[in-house]
N, C-alpha and C. Protein backbone atom coordinates (compact mmCIF):
# COMPACT_ATOMS: atom_id res chain seq x y z
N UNK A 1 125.23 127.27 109.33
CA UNK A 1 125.06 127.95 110.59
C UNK A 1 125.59 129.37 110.46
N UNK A 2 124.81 130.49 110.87
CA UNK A 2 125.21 132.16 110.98
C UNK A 2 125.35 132.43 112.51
N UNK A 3 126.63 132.91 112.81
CA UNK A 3 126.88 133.43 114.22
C UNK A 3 126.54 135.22 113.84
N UNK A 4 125.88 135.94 114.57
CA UNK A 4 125.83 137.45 114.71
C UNK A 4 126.79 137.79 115.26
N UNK A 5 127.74 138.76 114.73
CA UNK A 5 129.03 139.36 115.32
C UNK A 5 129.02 140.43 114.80
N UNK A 6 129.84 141.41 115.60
CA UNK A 6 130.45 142.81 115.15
C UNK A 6 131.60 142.42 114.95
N UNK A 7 132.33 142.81 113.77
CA UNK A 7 133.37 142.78 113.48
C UNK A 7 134.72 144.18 114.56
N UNK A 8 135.37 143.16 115.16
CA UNK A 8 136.73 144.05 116.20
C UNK A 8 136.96 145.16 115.14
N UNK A 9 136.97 146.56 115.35
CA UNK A 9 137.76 146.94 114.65
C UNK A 9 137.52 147.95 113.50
N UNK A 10 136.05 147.57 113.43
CA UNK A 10 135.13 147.93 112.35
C UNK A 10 134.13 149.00 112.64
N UNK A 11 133.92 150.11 111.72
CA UNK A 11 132.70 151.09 112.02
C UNK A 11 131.59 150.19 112.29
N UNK A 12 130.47 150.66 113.13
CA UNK A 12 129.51 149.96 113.18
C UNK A 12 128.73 150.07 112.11
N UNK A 13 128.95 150.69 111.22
CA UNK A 13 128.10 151.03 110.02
C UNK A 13 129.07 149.57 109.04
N UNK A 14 129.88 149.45 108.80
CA UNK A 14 130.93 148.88 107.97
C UNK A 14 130.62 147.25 108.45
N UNK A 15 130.39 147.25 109.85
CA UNK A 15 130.21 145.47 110.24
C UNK A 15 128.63 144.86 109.96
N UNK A 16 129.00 143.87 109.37
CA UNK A 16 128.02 143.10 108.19
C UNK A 16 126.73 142.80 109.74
N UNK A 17 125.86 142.54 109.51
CA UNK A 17 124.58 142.42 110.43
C UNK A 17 124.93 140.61 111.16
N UNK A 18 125.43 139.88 110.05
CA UNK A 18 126.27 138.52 110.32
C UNK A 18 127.00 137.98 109.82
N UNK A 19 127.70 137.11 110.20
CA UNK A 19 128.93 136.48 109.82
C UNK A 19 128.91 135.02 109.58
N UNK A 20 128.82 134.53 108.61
CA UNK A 20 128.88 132.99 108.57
C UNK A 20 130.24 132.42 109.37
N UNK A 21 129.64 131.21 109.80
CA UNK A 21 130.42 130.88 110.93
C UNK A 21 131.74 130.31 110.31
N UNK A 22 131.55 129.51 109.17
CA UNK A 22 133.08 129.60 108.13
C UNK A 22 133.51 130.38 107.03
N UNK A 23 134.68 131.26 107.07
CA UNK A 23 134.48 132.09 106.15
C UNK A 23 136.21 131.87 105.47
N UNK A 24 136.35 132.86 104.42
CA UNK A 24 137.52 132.82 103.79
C UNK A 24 138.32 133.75 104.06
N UNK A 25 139.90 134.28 104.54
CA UNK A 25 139.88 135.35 104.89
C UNK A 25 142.29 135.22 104.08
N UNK A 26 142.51 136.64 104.43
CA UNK A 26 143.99 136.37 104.21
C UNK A 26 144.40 136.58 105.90
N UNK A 27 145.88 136.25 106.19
CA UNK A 27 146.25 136.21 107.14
C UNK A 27 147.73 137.40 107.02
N UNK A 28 147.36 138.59 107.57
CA UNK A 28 148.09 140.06 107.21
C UNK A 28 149.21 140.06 108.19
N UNK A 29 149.20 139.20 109.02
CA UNK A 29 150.21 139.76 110.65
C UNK A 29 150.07 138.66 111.06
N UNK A 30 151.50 137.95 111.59
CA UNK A 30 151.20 137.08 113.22
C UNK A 30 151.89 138.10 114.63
N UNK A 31 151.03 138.08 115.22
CA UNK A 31 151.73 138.23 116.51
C UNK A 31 152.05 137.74 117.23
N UNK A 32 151.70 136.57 117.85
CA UNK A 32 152.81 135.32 118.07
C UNK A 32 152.76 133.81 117.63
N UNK A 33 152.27 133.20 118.76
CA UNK A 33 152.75 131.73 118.03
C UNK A 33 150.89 131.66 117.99
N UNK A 34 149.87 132.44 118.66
CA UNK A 34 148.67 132.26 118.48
C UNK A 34 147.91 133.03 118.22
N UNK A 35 148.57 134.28 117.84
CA UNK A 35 147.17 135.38 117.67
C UNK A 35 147.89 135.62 116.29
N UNK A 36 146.92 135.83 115.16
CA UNK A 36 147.21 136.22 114.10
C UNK A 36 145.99 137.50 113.66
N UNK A 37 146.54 138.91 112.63
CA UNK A 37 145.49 139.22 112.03
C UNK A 37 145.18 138.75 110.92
N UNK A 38 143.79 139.40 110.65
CA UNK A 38 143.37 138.34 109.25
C UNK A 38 142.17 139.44 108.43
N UNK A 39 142.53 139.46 107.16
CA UNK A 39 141.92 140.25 106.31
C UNK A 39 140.42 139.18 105.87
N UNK A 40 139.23 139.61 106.56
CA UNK A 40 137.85 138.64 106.07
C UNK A 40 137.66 138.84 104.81
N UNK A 41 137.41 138.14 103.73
CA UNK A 41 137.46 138.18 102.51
C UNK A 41 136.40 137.86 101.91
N UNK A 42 135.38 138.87 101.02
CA UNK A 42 134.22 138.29 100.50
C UNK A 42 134.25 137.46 99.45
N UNK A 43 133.15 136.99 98.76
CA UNK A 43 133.20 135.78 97.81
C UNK A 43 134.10 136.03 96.56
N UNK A 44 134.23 137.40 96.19
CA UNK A 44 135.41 138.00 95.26
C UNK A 44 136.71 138.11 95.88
N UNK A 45 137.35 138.02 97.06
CA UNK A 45 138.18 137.73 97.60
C UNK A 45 138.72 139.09 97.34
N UNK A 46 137.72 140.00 97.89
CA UNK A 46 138.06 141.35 98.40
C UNK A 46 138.04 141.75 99.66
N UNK A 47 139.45 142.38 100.54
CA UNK A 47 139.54 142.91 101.95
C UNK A 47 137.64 143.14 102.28
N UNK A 48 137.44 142.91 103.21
CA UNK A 48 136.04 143.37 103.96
C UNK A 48 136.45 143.43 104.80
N UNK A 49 137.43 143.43 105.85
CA UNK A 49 137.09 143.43 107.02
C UNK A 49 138.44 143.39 108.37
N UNK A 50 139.30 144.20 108.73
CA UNK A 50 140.08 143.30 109.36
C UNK A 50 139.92 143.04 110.99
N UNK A 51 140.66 141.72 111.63
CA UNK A 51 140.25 141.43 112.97
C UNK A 51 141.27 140.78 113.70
N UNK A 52 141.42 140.88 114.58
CA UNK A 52 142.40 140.03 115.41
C UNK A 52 142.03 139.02 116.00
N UNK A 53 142.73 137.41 115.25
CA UNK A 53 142.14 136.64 115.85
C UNK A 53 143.37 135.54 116.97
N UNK A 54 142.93 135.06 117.73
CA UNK A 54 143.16 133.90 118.73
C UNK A 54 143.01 132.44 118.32
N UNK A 55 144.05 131.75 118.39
CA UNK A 55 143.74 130.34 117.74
C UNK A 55 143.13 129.78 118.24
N UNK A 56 141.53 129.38 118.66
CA UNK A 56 141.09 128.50 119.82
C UNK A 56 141.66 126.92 119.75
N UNK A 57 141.79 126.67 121.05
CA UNK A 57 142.25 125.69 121.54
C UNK A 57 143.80 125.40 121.94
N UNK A 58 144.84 126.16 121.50
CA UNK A 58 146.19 125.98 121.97
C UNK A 58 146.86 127.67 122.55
N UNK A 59 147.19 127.34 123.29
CA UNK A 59 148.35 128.24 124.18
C UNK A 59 149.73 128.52 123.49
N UNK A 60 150.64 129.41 122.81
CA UNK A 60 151.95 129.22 122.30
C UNK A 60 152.29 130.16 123.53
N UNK A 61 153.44 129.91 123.57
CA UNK A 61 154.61 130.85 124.54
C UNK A 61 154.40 132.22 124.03
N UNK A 62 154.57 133.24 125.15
CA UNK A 62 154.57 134.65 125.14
C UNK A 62 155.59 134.93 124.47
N UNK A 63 155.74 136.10 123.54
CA UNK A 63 157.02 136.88 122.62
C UNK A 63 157.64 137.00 123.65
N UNK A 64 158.22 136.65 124.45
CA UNK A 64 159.62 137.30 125.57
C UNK A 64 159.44 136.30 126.15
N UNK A 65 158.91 134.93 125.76
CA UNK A 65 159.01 134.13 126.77
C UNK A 65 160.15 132.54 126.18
N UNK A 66 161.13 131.92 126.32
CA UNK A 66 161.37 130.80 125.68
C UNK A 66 160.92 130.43 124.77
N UNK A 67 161.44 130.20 123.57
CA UNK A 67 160.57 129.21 122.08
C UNK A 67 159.10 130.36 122.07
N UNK A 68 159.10 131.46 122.64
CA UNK A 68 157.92 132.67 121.52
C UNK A 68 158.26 132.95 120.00
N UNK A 69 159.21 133.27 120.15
CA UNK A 69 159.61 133.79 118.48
C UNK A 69 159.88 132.87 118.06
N UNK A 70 160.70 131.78 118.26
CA UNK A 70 160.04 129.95 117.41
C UNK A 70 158.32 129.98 116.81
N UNK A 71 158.09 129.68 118.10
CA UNK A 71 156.38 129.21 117.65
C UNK A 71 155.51 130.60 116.69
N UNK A 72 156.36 131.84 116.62
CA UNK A 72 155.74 132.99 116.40
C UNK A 72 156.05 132.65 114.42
N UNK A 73 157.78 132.51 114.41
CA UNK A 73 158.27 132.36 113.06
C UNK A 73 157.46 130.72 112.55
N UNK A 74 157.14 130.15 113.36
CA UNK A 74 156.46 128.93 113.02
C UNK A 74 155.33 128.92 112.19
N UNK A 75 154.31 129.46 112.97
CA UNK A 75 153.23 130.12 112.21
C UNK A 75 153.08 131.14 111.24
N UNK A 76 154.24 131.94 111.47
CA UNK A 76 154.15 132.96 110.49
C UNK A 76 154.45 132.27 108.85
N UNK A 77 155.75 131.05 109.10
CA UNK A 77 156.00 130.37 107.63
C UNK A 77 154.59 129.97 107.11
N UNK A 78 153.94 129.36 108.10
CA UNK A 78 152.92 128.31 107.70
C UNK A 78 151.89 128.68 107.29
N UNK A 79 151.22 130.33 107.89
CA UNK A 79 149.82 131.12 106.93
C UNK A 79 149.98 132.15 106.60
N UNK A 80 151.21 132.86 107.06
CA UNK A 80 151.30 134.32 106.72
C UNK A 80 151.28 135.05 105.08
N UNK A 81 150.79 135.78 105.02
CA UNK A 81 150.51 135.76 103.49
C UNK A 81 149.29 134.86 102.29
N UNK A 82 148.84 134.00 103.37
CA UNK A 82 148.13 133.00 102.87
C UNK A 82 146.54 133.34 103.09
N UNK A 83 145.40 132.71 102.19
CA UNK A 83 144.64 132.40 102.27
C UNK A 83 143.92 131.39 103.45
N UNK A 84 143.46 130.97 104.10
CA UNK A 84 142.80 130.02 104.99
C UNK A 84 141.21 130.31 105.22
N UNK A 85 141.21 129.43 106.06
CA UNK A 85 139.72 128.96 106.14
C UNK A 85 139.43 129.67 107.62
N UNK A 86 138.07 130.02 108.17
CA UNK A 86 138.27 130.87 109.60
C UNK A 86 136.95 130.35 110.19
N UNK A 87 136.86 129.73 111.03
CA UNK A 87 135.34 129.41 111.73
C UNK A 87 135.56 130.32 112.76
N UNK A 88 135.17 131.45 113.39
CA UNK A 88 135.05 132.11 114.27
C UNK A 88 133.93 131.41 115.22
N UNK A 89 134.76 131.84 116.61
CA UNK A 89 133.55 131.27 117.38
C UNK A 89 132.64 132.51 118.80
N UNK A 90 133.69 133.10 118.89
CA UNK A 90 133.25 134.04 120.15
C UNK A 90 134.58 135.07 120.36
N UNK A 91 134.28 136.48 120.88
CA UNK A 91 135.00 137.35 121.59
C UNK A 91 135.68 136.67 122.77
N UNK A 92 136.62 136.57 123.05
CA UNK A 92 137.58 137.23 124.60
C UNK A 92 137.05 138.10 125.21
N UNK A 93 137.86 138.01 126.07
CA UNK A 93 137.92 139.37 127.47
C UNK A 93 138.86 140.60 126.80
N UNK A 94 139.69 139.99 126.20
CA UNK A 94 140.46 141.27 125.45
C UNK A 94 140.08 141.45 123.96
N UNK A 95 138.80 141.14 123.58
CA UNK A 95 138.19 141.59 122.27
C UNK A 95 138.89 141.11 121.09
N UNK A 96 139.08 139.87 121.08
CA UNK A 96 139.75 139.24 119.99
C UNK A 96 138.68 137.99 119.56
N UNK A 97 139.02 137.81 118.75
CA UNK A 97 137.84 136.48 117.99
C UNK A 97 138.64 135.56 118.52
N UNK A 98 138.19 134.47 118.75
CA UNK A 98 138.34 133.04 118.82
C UNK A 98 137.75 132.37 117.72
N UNK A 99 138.83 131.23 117.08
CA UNK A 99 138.20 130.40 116.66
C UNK A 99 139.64 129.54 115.35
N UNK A 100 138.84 128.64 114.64
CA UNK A 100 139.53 127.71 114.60
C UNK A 100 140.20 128.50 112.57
N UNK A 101 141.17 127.94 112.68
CA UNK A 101 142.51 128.27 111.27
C UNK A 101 142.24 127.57 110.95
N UNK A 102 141.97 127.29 109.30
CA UNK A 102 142.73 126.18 108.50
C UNK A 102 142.97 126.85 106.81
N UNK A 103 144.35 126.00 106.96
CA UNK A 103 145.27 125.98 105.44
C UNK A 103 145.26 124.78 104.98
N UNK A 104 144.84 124.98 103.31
CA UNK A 104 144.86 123.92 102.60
C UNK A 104 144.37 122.87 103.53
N UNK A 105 143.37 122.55 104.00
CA UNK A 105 142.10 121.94 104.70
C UNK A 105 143.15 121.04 105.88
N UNK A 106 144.13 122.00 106.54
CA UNK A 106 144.80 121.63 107.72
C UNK A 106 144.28 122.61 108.84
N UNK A 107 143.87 121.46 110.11
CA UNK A 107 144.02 122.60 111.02
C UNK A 107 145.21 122.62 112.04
N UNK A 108 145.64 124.49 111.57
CA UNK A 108 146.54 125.18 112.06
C UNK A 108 146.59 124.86 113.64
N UNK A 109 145.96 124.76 114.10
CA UNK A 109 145.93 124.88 116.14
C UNK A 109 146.67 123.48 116.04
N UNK A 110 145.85 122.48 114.89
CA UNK A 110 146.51 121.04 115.38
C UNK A 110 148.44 120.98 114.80
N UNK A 111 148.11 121.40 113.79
CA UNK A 111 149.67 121.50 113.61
C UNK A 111 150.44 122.40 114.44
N UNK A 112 150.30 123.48 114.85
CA UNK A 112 150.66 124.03 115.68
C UNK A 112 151.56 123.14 117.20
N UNK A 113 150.47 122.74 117.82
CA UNK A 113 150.74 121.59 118.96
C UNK A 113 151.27 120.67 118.07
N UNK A 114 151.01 119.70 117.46
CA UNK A 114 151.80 118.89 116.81
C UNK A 114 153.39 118.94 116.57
N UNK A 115 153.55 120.21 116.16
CA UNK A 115 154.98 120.81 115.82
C UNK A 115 155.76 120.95 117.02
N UNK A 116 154.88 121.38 118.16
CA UNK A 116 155.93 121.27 119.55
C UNK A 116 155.75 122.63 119.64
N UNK A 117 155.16 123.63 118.86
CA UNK A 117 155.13 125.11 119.01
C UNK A 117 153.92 125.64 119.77
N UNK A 118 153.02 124.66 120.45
CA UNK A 118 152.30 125.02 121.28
C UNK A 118 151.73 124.33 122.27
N UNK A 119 151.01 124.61 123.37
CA UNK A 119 150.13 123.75 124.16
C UNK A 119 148.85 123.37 123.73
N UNK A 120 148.50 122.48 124.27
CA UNK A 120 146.32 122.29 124.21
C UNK A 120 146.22 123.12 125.03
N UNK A 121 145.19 123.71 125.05
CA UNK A 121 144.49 124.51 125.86
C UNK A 121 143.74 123.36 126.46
N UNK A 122 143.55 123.15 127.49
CA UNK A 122 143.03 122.56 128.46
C UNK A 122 141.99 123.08 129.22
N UNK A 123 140.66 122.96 128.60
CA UNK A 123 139.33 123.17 129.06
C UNK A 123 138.94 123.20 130.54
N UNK A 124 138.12 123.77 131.35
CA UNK A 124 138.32 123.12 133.00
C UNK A 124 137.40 121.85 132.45
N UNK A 125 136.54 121.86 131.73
CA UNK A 125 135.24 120.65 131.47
C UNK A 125 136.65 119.55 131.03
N UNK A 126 137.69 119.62 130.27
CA UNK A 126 137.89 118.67 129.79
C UNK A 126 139.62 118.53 129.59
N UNK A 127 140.27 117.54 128.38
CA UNK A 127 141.51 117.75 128.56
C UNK A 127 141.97 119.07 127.02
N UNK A 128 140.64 119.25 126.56
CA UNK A 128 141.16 120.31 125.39
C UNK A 128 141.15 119.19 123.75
N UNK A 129 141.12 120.33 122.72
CA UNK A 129 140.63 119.65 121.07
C UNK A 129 141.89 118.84 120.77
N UNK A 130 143.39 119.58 121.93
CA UNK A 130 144.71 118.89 120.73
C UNK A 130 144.85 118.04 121.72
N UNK A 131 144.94 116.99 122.76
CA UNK A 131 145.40 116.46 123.87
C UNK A 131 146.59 115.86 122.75
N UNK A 132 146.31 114.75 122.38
CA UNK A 132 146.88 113.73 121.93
C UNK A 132 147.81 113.93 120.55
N UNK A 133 147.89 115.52 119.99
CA UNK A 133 149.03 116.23 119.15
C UNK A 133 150.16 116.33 120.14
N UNK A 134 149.57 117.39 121.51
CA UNK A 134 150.46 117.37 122.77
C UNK A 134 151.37 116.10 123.12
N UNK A 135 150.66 115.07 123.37
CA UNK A 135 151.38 113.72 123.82
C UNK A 135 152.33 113.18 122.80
N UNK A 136 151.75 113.36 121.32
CA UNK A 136 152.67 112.73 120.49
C UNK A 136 153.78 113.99 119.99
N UNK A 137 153.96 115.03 120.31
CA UNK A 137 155.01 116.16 120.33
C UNK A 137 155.66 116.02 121.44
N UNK A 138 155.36 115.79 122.80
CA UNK A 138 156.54 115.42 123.78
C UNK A 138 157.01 113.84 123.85
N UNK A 139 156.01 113.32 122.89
CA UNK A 139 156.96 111.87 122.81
C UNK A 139 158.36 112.11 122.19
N UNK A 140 158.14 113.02 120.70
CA UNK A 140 159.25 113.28 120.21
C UNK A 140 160.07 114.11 120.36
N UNK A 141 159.65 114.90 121.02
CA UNK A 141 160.46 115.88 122.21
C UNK A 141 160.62 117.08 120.71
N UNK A 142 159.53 117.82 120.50
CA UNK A 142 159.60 118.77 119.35
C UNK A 142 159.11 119.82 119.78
N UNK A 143 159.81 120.88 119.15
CA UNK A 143 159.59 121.98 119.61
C UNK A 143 160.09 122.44 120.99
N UNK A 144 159.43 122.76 121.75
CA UNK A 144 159.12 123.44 123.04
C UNK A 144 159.08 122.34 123.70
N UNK A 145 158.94 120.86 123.34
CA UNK A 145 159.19 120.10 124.37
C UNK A 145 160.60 118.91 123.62
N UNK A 146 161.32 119.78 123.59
CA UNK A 146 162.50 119.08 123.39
C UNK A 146 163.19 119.69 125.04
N UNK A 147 162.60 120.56 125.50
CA UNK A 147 163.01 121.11 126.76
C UNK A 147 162.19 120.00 127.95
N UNK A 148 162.67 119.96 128.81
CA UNK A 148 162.50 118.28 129.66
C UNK A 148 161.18 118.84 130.42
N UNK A 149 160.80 119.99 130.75
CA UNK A 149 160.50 120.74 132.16
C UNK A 149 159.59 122.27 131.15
N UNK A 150 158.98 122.49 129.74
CA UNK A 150 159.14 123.50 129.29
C UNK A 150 157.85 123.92 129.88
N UNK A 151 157.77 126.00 130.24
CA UNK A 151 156.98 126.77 131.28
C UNK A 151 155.64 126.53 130.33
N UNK A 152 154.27 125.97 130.57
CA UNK A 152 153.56 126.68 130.05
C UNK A 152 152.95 128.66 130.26
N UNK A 153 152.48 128.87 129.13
CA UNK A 153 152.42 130.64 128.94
C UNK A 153 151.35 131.04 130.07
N UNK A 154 150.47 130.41 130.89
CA UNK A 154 149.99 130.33 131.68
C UNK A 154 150.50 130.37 133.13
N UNK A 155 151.68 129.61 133.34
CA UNK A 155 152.47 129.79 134.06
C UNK A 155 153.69 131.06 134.15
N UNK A 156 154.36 131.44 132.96
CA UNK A 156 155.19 131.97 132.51
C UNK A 156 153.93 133.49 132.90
N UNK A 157 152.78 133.87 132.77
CA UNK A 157 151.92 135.00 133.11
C UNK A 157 151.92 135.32 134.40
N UNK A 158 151.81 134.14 134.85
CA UNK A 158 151.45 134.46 136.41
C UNK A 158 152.76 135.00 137.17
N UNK A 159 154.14 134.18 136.61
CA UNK A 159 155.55 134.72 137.31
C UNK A 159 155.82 135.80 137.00
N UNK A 160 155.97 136.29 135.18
CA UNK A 160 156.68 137.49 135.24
C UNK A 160 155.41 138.08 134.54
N UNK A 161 154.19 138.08 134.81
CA UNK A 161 153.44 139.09 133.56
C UNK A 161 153.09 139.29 132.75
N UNK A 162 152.49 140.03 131.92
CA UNK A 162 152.52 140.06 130.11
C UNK A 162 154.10 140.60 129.78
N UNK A 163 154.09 140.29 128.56
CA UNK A 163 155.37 140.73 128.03
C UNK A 163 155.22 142.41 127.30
N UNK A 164 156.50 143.25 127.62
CA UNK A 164 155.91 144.49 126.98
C UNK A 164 156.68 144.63 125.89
């Protein structure tokens, strides 16, 4: 499957006409516990491209918000510097890719929630891809839900804002 995308970021001359929908890329920056950048990498595993992406499917806490810089240093151990796998799926409202991580044929969103370092994103259609990482991370009370009551970043937006 080929998704057509402009690459965030990119001369329009420089962004490829399409993008295979799984690609290989390095991971240059986290910015928090869910947005990472990522160097797209051609079949020689040369820079092509860089983009800011969004983990689809989980929510981590805002950098200024409780357990942010947890879930931020979380992710950062786990791909930063690394190679992974990138299925892009669609732009945001704030011009970031969506779509799904994986290391060493793990997916990152699921470990992520799993670890307690994030939420499911919770679909309005549905309960979201991680429900049941979620349930078995506050069984064990990990991460972010070792806290009895912890804010989701959704909530934590609406009280105090983005973080500056």
């Amino acid at each position: 499957m080929v998704l057509a995308v402009c690459l965030a970021g990119l001369p329009a001359a420089a962004a490829p006409a399409s993008v295979p929908a799984e690609r290989t890329a390095r991971v240059v920056h986290v910015t928090d516990g869910d947005t990472v950048w990522i160097d797209m990498m051609d079949s020689g595993l040369r820079p092509e491209g860089r983009i800011k992406l969004r983990i689809d499917g989980i929510d981590a806490p805002e950098s200024c918000q409780t357990g942010g810089p947890q879930a931020q240093t979380a992710l950062a151990q786990r791909v930063l510097g690394q190679i992974v796998t990138v299925q892009l799926s669609r732009q945001d409202a704030f011009a970031r890719w969506l779509g799904r991580l994986h290391h060493e044929g793990e997916d990152v969103g699921a470990w992520m929630v799993s670890q307690g370092w994030a939420w499911n994103y919770r679909f309005a259609s549905g309960q979201g891809p991680y429900a049941a990482e979620e349930r078995q991370a506050r069984q064990a009370q990990r991460g972010l839900f070792a806290d009895t009551d912890p804010m989701p970043p959704r909530v934590f937006r609406q009280w105090h804002g983005p973080c500056r």
